[in-house]
Protein backbone atom coordinates (compact mmCIF):
# COMPACT_ATOMS: atom_id res chain seq x y z
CA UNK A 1 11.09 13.27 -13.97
CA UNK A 2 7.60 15.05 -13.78
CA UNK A 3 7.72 18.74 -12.64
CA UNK A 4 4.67 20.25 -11.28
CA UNK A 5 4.10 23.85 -10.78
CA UNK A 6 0.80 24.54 -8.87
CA UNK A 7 -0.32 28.54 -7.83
CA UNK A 8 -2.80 29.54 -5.33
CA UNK A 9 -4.36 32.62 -4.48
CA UNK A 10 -5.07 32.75 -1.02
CA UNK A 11 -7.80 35.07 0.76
CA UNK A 12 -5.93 37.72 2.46
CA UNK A 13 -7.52 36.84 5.80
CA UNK A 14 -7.30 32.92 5.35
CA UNK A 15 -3.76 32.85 4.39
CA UNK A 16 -2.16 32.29 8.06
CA UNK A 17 -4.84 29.35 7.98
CA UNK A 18 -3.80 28.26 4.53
CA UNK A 19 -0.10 28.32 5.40
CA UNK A 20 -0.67 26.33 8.27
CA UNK A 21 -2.44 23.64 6.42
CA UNK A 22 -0.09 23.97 3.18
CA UNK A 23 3.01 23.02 5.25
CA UNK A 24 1.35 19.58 6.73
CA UNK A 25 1.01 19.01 3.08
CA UNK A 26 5.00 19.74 2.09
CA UNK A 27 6.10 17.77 5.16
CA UNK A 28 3.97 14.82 4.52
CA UNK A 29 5.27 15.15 0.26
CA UNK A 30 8.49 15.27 1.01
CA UNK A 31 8.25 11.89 2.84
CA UNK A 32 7.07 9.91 -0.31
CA UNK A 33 9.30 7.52 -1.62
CA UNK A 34 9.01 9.01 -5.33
CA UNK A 35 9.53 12.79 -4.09
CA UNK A 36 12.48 14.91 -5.47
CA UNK A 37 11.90 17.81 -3.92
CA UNK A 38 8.80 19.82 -2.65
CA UNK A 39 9.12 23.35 -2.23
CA UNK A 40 6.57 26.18 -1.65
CA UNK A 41 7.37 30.17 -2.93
CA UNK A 42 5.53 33.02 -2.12
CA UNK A 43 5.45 35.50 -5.24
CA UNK A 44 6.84 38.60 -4.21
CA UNK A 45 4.81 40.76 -7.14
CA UNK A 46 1.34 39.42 -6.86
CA UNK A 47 -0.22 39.70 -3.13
CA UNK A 48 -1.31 36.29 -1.37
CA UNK A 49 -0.11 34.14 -4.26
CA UNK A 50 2.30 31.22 -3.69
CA UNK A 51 3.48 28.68 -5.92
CA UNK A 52 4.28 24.46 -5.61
CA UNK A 53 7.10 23.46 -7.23
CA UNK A 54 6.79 19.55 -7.13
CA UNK A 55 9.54 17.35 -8.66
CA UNK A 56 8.67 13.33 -8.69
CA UNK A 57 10.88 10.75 -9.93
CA UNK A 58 8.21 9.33 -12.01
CA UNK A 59 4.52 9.36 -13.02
CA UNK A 60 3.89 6.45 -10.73
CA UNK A 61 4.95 8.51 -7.85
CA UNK A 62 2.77 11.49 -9.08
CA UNK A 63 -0.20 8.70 -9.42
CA UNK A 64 0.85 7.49 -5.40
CA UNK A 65 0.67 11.55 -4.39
CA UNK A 66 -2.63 12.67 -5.94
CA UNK A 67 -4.13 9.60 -3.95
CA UNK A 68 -2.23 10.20 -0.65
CA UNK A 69 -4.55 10.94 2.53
CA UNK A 70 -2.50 14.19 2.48
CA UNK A 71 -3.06 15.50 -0.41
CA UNK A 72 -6.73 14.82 -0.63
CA UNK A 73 -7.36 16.13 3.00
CA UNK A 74 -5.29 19.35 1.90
CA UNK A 75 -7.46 20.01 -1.70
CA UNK A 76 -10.80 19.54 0.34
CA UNK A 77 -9.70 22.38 2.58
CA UNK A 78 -8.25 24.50 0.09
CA UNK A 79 -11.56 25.70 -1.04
CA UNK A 80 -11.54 27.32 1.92
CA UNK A 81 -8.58 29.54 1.53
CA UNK A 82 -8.40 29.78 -1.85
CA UNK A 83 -9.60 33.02 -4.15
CA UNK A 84 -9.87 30.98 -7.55
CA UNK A 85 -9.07 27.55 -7.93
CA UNK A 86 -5.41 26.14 -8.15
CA UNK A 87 -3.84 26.88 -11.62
CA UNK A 88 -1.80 23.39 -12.16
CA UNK A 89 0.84 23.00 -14.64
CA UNK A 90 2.50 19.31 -15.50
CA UNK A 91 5.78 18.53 -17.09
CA UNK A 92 7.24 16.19 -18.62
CA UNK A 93 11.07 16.69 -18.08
CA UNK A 94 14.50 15.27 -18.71
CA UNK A 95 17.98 16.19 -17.59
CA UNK A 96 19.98 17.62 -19.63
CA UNK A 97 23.68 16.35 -20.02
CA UNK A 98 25.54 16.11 -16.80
């Protein structure tokens, strides 16, 4: 399984506009074949900051997601939102026991 962990800083007066656009994004993740899961988090210490946790089934999948019309249509408007750009974090993970 790959985990991704991606956190944005959103301008304080583009964040109902971010949100907006952010959730087209989950919706449209979630529907991927290779998607585990797909869940966005506000922080509740840092103001305007949110994290992706992303969990695909395989590096294939993550390949099929960074191409997806979503995605792409999502970073090209993120600039707008967006105080510094996305701080993106990939790993590499297996289950342990069961």
């Amino acid at each position: 399984m790959i985990i991704i962990h991606a956190g944005f800083q959103v301008l304080k007066e583009k964040e109902e506009e971010f949100l907006d656009e952010i959730y087209k994004l989950v919706d449209a993740s979630r529907e991927e074949s290779g998607n585990v899961s797909y869940h966005l988090l506000k922080d509740t210490e840092k103001t305007n900051a949110y994290l992706m946790v992303e969990v695909w089934r395989d590096h294939e999948a993550v390949q099929s997601h960074n191409g997806s019309e979503h995605l792409t249509t999502f970073l090209e408007k993120a600039k707008l939102y967006l105080s510094a750009p996305a701080d993106v974090n990939v790993y590499d993970a297996n289950q342990l026991g069961k």
